[in-house]
N, C-alpha and C. Protein backbone atom coordinates (compact mmCIF):
# COMPACT_ATOMS: atom_id res chain seq x y z
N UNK A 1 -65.74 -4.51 -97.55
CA UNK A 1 -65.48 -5.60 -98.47
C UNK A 1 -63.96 -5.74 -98.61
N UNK A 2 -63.62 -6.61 -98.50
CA UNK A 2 -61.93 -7.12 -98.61
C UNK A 2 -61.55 -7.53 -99.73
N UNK A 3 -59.80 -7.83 -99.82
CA UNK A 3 -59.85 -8.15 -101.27
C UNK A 3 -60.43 -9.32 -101.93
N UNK A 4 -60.45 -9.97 -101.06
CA UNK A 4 -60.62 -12.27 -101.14
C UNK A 4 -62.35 -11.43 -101.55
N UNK A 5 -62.72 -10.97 -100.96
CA UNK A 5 -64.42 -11.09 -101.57
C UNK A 5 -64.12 -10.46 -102.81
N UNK A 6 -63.78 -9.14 -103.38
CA UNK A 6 -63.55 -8.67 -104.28
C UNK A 6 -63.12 -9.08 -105.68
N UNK A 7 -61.96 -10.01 -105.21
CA UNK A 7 -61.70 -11.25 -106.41
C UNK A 7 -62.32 -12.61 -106.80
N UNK A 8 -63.57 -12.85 -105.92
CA UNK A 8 -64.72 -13.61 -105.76
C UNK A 8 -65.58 -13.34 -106.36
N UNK A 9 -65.91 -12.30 -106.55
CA UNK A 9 -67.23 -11.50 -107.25
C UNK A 9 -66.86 -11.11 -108.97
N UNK A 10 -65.24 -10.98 -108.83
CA UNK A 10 -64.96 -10.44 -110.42
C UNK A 10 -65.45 -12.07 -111.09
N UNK A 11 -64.11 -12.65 -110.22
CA UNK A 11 -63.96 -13.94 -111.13
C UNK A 11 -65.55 -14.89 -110.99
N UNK A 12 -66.74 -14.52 -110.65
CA UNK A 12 -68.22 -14.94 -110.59
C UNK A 12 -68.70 -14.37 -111.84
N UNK A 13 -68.22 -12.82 -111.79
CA UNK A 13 -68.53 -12.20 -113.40
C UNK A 13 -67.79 -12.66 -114.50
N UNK A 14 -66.39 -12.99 -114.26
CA UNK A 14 -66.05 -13.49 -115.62
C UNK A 14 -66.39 -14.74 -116.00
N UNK A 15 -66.99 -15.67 -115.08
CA UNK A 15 -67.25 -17.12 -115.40
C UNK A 15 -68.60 -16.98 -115.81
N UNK A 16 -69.63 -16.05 -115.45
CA UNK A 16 -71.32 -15.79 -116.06
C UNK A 16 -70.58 -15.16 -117.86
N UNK A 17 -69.76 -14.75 -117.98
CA UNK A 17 -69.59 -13.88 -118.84
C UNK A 17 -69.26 -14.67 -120.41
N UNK A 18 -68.23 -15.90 -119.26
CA UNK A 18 -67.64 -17.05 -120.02
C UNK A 18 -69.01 -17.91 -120.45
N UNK A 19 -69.85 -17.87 -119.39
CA UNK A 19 -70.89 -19.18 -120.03
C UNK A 19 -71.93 -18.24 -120.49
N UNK A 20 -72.30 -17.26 -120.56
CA UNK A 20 -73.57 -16.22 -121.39
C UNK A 20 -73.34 -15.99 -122.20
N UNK A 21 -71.78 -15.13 -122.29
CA UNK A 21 -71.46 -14.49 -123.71
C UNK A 21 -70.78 -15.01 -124.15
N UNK A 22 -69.95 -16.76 -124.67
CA UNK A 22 -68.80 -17.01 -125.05
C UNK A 22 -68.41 -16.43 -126.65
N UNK A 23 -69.40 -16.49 -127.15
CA UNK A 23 -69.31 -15.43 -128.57
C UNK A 23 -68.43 -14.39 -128.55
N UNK A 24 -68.28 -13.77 -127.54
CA UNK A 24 -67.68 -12.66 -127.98
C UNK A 24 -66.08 -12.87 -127.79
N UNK A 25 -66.16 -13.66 -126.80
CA UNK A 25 -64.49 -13.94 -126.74
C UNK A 25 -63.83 -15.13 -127.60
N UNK A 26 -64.87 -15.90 -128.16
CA UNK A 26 -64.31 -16.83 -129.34
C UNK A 26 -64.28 -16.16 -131.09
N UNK A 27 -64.85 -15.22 -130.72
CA UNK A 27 -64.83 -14.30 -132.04
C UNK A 27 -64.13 -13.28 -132.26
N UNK A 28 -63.74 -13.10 -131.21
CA UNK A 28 -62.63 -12.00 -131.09
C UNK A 28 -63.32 -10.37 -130.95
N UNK A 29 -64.72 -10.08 -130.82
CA UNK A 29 -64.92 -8.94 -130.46
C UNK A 29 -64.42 -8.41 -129.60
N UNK A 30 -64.37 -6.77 -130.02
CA UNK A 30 -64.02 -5.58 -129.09
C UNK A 30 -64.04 -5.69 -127.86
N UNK A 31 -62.91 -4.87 -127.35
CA UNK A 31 -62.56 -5.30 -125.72
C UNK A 31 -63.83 -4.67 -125.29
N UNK A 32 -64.19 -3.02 -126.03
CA UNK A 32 -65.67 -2.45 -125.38
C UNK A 32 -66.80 -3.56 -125.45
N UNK A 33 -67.10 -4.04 -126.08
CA UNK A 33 -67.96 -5.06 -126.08
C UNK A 33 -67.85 -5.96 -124.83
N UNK A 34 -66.77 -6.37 -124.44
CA UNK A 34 -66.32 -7.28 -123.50
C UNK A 34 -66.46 -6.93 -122.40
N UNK A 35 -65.67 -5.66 -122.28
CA UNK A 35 -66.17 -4.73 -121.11
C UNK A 35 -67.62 -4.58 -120.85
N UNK A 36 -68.11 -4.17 -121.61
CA UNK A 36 -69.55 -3.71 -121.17
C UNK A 36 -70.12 -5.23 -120.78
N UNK A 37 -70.16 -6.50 -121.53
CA UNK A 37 -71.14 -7.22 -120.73
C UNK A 37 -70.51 -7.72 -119.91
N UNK A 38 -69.11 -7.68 -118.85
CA UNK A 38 -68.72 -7.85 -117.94
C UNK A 38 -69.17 -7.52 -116.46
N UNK A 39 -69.03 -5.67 -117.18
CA UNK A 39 -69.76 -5.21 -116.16
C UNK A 39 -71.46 -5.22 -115.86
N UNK A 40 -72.01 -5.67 -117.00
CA UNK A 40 -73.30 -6.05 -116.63
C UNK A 40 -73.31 -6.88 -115.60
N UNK A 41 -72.29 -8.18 -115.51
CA UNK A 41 -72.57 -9.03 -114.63
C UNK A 41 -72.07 -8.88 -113.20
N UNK A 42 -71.15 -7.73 -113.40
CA UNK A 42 -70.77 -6.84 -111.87
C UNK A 42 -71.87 -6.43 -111.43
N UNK A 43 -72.40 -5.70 -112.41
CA UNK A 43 -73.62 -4.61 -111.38
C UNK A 43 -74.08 -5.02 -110.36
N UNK A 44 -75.07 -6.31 -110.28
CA UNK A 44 -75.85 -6.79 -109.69
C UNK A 44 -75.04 -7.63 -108.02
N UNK A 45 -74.08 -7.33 -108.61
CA UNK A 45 -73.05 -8.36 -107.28
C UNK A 45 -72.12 -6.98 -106.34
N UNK A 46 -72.56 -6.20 -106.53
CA UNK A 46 -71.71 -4.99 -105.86
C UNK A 46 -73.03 -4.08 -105.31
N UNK A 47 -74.16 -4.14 -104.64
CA UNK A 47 -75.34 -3.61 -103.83
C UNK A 47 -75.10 -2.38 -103.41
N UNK A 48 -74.05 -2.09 -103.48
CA UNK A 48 -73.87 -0.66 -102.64
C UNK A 48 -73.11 0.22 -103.44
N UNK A 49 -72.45 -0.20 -104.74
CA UNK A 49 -72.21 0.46 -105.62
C UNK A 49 -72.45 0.44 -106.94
N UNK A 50 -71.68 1.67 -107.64
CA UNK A 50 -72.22 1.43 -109.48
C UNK A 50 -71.30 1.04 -110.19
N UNK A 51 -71.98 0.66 -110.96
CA UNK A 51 -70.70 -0.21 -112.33
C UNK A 51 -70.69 0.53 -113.00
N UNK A 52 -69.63 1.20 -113.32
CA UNK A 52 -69.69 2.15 -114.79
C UNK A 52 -68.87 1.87 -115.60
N UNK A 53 -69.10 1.73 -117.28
CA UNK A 53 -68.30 1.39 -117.83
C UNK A 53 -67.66 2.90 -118.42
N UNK A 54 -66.53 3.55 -119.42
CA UNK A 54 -65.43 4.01 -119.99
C UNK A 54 -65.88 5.46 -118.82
N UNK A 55 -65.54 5.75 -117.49
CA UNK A 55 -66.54 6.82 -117.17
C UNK A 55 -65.32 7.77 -116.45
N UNK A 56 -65.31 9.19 -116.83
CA UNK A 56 -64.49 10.05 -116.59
C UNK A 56 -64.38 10.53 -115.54
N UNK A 57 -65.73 10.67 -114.89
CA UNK A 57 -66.22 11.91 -113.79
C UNK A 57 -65.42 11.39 -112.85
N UNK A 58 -65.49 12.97 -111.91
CA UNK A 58 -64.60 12.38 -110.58
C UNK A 58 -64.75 13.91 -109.68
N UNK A 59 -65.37 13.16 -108.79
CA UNK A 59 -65.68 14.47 -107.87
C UNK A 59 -64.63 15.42 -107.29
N UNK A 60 -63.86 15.06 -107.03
CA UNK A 60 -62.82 15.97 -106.32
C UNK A 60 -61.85 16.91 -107.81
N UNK A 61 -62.01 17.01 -109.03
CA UNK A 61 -61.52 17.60 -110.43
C UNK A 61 -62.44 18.92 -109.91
N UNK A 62 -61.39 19.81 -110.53
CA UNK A 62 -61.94 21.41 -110.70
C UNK A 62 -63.32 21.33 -111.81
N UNK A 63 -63.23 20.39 -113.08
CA UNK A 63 -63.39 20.36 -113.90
C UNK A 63 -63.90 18.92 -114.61
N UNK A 64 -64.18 18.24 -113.28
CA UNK A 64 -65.23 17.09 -112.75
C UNK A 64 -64.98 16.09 -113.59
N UNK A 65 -63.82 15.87 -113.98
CA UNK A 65 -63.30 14.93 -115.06
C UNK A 65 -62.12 14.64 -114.27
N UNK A 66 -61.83 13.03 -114.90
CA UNK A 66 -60.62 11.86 -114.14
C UNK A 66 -58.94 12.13 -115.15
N UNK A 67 -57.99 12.07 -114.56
CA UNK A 67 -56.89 11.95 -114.72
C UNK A 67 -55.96 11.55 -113.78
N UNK A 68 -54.72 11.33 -114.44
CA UNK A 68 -54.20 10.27 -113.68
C UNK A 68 -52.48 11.63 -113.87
N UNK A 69 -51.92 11.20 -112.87
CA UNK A 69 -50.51 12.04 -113.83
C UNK A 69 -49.18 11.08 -113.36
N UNK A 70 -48.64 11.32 -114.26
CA UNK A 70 -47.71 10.29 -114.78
C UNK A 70 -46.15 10.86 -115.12
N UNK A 71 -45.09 10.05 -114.53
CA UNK A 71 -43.70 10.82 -114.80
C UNK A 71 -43.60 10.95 -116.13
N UNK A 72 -42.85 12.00 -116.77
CA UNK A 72 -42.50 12.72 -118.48
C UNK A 72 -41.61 11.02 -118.50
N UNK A 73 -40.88 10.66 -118.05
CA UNK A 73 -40.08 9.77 -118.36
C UNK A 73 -40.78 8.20 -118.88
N UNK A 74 -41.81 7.98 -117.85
CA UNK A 74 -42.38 6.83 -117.56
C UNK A 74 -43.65 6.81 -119.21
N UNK A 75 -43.60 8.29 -119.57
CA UNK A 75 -44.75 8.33 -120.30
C UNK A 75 -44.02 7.91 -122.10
N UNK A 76 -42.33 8.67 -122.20
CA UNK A 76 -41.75 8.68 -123.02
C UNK A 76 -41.18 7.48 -123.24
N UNK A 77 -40.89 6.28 -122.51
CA UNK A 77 -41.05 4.67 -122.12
C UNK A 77 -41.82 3.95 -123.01
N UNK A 78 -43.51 4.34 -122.53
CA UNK A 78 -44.47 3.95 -123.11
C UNK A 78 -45.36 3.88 -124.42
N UNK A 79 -43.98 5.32 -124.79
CA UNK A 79 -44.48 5.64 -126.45
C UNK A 79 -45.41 6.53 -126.25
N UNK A 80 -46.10 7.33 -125.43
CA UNK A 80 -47.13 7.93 -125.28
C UNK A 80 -46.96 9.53 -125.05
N UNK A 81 -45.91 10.03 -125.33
CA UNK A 81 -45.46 11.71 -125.61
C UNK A 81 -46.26 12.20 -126.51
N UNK A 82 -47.12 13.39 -126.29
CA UNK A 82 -47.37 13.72 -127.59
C UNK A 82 -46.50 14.73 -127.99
N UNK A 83 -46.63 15.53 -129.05
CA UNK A 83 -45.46 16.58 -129.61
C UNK A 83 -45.73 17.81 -128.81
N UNK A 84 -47.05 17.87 -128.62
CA UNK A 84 -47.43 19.38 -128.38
C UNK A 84 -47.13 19.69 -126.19
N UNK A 85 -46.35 18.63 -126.21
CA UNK A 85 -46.67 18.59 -124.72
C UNK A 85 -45.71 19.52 -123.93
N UNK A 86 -45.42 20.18 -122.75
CA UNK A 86 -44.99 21.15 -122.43
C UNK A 86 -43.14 20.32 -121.92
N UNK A 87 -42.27 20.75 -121.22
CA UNK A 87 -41.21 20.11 -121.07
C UNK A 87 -41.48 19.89 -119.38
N UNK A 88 -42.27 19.47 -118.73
CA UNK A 88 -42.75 19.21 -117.60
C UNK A 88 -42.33 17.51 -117.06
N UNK A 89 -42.14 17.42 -115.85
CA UNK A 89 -41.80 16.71 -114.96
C UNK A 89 -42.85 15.36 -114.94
N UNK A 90 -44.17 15.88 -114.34
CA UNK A 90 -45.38 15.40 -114.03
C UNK A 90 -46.18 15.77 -115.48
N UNK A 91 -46.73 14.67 -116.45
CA UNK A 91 -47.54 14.87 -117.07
C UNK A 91 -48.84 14.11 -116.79
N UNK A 92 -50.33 15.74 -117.09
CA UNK A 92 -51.58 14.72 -116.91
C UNK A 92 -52.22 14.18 -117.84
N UNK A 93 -52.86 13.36 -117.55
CA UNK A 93 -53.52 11.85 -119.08
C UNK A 93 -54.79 12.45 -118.60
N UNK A 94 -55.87 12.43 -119.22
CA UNK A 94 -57.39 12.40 -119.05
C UNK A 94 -57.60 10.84 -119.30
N UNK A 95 -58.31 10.29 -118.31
CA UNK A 95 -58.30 8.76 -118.51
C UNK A 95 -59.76 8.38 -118.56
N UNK A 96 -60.14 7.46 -119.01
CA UNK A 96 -61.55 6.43 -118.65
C UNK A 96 -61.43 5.12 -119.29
N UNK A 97 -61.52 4.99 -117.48
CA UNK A 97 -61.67 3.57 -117.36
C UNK A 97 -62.37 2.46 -118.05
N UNK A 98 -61.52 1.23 -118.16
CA UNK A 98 -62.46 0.20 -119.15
C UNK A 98 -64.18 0.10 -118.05
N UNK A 99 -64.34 -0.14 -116.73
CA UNK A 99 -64.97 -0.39 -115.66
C UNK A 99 -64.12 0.14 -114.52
N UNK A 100 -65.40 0.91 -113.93
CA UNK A 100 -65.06 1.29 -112.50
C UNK A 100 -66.44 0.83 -111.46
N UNK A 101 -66.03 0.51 -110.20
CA UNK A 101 -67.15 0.31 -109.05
C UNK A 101 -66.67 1.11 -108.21
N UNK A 102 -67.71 2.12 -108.29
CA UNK A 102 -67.67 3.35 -106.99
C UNK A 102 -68.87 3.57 -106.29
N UNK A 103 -68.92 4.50 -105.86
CA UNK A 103 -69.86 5.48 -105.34
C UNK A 103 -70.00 7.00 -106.29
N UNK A 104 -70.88 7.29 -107.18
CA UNK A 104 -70.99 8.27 -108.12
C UNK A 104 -71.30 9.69 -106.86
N UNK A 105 -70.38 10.69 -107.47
CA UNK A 105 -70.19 11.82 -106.97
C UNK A 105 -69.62 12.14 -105.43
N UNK A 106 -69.14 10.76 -104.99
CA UNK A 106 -68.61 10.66 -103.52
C UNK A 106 -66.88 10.07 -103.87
N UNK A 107 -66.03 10.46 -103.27
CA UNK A 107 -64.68 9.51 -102.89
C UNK A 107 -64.57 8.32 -102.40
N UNK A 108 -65.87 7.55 -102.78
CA UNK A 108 -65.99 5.81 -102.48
C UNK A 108 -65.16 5.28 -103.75
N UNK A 109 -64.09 4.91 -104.45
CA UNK A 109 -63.80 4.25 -105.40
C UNK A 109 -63.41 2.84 -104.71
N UNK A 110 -64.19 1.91 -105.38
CA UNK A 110 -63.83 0.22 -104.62
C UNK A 110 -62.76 -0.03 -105.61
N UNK A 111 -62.99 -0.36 -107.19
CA UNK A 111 -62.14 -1.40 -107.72
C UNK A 111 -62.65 -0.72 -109.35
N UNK A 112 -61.23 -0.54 -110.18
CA UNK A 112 -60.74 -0.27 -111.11
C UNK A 112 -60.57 -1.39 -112.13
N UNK A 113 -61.20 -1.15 -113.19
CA UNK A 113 -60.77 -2.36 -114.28
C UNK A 113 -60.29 -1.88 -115.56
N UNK A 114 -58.98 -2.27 -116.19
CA UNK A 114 -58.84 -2.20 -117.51
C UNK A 114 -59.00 -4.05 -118.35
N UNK A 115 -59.30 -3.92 -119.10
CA UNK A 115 -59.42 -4.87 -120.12
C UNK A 115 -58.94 -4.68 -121.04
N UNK A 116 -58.21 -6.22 -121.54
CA UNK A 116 -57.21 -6.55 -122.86
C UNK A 116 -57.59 -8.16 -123.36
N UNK A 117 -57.28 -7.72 -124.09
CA UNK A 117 -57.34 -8.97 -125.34
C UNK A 117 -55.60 -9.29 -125.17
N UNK A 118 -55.37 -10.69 -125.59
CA UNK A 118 -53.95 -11.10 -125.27
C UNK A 118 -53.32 -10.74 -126.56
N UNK A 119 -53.54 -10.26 -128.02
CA UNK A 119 -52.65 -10.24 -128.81
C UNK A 119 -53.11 -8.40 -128.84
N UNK A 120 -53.26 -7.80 -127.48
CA UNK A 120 -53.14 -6.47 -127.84
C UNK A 120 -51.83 -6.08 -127.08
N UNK A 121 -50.98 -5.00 -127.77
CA UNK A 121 -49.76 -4.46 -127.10
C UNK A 121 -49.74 -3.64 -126.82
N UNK A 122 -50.74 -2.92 -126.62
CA UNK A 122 -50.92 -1.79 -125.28
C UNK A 122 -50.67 -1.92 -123.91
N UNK A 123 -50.34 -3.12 -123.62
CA UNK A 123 -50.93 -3.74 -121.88
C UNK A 123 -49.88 -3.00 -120.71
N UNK A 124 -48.89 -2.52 -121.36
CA UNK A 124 -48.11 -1.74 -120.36
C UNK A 124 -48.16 -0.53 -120.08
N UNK A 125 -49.43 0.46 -121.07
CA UNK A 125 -49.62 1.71 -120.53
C UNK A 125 -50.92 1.29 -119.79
N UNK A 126 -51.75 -0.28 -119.46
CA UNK A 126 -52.43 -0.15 -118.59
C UNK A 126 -52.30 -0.72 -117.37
N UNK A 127 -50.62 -1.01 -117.36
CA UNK A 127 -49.98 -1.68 -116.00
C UNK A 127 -49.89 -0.28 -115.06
N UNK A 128 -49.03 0.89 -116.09
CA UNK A 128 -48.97 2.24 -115.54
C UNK A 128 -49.99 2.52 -115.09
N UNK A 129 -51.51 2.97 -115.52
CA UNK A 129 -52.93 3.40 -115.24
C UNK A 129 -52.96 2.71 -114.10
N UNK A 130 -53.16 1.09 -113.60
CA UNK A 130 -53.93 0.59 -112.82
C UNK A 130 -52.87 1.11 -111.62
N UNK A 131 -51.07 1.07 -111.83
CA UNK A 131 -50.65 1.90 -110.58
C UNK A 131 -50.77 2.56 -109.78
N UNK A 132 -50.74 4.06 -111.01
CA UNK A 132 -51.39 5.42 -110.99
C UNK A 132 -52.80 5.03 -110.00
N UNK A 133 -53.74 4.30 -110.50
CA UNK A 133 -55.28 4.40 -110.20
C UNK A 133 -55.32 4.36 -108.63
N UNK A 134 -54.19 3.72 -108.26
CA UNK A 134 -54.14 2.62 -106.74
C UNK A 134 -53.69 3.61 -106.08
N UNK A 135 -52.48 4.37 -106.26
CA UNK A 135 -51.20 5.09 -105.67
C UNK A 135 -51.69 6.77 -105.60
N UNK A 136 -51.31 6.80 -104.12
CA UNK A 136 -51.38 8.39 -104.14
C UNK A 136 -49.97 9.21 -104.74
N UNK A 137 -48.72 8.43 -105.42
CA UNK A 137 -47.69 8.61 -105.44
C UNK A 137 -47.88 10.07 -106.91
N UNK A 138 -47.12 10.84 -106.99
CA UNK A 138 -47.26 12.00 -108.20
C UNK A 138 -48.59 12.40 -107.96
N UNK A 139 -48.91 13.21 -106.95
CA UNK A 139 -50.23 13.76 -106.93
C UNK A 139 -51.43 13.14 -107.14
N UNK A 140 -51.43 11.64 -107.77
CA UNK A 140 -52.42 11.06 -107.71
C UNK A 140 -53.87 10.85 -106.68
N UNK A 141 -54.59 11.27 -106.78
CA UNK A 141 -55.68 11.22 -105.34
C UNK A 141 -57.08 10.09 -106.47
N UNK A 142 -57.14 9.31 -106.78
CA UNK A 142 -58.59 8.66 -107.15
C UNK A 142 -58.84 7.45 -106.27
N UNK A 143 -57.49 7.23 -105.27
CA UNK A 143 -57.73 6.37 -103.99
C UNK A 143 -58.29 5.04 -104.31
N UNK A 144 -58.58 4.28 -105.64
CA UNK A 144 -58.90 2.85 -106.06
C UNK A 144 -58.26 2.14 -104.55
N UNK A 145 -59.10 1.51 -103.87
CA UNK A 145 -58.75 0.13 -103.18
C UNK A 145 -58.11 -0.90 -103.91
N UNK A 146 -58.78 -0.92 -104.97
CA UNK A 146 -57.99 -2.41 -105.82
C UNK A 146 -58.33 -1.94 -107.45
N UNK A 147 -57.16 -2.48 -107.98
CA UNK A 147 -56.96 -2.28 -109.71
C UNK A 147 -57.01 -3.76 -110.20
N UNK A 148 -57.35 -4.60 -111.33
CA UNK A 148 -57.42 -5.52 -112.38
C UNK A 148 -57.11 -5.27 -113.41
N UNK A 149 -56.09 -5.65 -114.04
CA UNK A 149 -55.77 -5.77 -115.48
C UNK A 149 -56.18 -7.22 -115.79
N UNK A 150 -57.44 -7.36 -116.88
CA UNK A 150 -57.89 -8.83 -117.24
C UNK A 150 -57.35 -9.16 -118.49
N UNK A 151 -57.14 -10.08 -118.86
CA UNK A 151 -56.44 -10.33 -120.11
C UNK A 151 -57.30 -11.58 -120.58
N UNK A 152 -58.29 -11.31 -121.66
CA UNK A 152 -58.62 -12.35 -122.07
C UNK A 152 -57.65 -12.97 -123.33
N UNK A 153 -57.77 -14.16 -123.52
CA UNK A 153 -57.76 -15.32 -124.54
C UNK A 153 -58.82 -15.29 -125.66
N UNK A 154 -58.51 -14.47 -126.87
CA UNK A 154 -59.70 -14.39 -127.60
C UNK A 154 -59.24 -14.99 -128.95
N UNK A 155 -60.69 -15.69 -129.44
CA UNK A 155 -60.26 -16.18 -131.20
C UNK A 155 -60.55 -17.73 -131.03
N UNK A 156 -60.22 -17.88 -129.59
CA UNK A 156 -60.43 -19.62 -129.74
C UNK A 156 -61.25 -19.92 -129.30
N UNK A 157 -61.43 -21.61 -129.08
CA UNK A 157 -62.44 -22.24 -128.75
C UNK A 157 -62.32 -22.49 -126.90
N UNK A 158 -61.40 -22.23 -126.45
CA UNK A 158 -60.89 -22.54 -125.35
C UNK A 158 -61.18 -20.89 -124.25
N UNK A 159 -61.79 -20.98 -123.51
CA UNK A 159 -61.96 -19.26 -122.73
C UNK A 159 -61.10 -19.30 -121.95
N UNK A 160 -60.39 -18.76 -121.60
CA UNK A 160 -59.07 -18.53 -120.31
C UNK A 160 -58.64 -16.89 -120.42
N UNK A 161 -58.42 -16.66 -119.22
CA UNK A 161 -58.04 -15.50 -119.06
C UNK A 161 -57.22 -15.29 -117.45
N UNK A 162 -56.61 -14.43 -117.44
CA UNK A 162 -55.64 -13.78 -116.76
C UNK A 162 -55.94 -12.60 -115.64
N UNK A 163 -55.80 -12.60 -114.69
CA UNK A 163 -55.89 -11.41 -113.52
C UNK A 163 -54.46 -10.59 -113.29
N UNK A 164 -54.07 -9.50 -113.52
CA UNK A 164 -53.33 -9.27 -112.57
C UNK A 164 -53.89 -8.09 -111.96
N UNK A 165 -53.57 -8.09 -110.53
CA UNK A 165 -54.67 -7.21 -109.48
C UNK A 165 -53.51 -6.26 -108.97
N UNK A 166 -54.08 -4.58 -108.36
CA UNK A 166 -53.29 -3.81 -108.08
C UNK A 166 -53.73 -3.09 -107.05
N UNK A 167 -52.47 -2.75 -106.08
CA UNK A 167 -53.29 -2.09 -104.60
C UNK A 167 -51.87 -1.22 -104.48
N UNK A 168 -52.07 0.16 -103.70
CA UNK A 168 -51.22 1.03 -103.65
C UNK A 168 -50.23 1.01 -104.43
N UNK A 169 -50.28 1.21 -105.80
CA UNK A 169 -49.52 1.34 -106.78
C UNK A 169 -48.33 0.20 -107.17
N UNK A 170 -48.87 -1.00 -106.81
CA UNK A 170 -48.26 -2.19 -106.75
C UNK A 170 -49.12 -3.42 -107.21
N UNK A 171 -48.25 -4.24 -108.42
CA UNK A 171 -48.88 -5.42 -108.71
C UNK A 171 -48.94 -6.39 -107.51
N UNK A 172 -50.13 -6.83 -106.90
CA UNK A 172 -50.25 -7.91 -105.67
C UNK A 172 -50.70 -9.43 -105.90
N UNK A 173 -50.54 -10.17 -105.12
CA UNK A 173 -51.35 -11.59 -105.23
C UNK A 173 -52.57 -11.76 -104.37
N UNK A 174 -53.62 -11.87 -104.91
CA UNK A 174 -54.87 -11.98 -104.27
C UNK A 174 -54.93 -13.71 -103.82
């Protein structure tokens, strides 16, 4: 599957999502909310893989759980230091994903999704993540083919939303 099909199939789910669920994005519900019936409408359009929504696991972890690791600098940027953290170079995040399409318990990862609402200001520790997700760069190995950061338009009457897509640790144009 290539990327042109890949961004065919999201943007098929976000337009079922736009005309099934518009409630939730004119009301402003939770991005989890959003997420989850998104990926409902993935499932069925990806045959050979699973949709999982906030999901940790990851086969190749000592300790069968997902993380991402991230420069001390890039993290202290983001506001995201905690106090208790060691004075290290490479720090690791335990992450889960808004939506992932993989292959469960195999190194098949197709395509990575975080989800945002447009008046949330988090969106740049999930520009970092979808990098990280793509990039073998800082030890990273979860090998994502392709990352999405979606940005919906929520509160109004009007549905619009935003793609930006990510491949080897780089924002791309699909």
């Amino acid at each position: 599957m290539d990327k042109q099909q890949i961004s065919e199939i999201v943007d098929k789910a976000i337009n079922d999502l736009k005309e099934k669920d518009p409630f939730l994005l004119k009301h402003n519900i939770s991005e989890r909310a959003i997420s989850h019936k998104l990926a409902v409408y993935l499932n069925n359009k990806f045959p050979n893989y699973t949709v999982d929504c906030e999901y940790n696991g990851y086969a190749k972890a000592d300790n069968d759980k997902k993380y991402i690791m991230i420069i001390r600098q890039r993290i202290i940027e983001l506001g995201k230091l905690k106090d208790s953290e060691k004075d290290e170079d490479l720090l690791k995040r335990l992450v889960y994903p808004d939506i992932i399409v993989h292959q469960r318990g195999q190194d098949n990862n197709l395509l990575i999704i975080e989800i945002k609402k447009k008046n949330n200001d988090d969106i740049e520790f999930d520009r970092e993540k979808l990098s990280r997700y793509t990039s073998p760069d800082y030890e990273n190995d979860l090998s994502y083919s392709l990352g999405a950061l979606i940005t919906f338009i929520t509160g109004e009457d009007e549905l619009s939303h935003e793609i930006e897509w990510y491949e080897s640790g780089k924002n791309i144009t699909i």
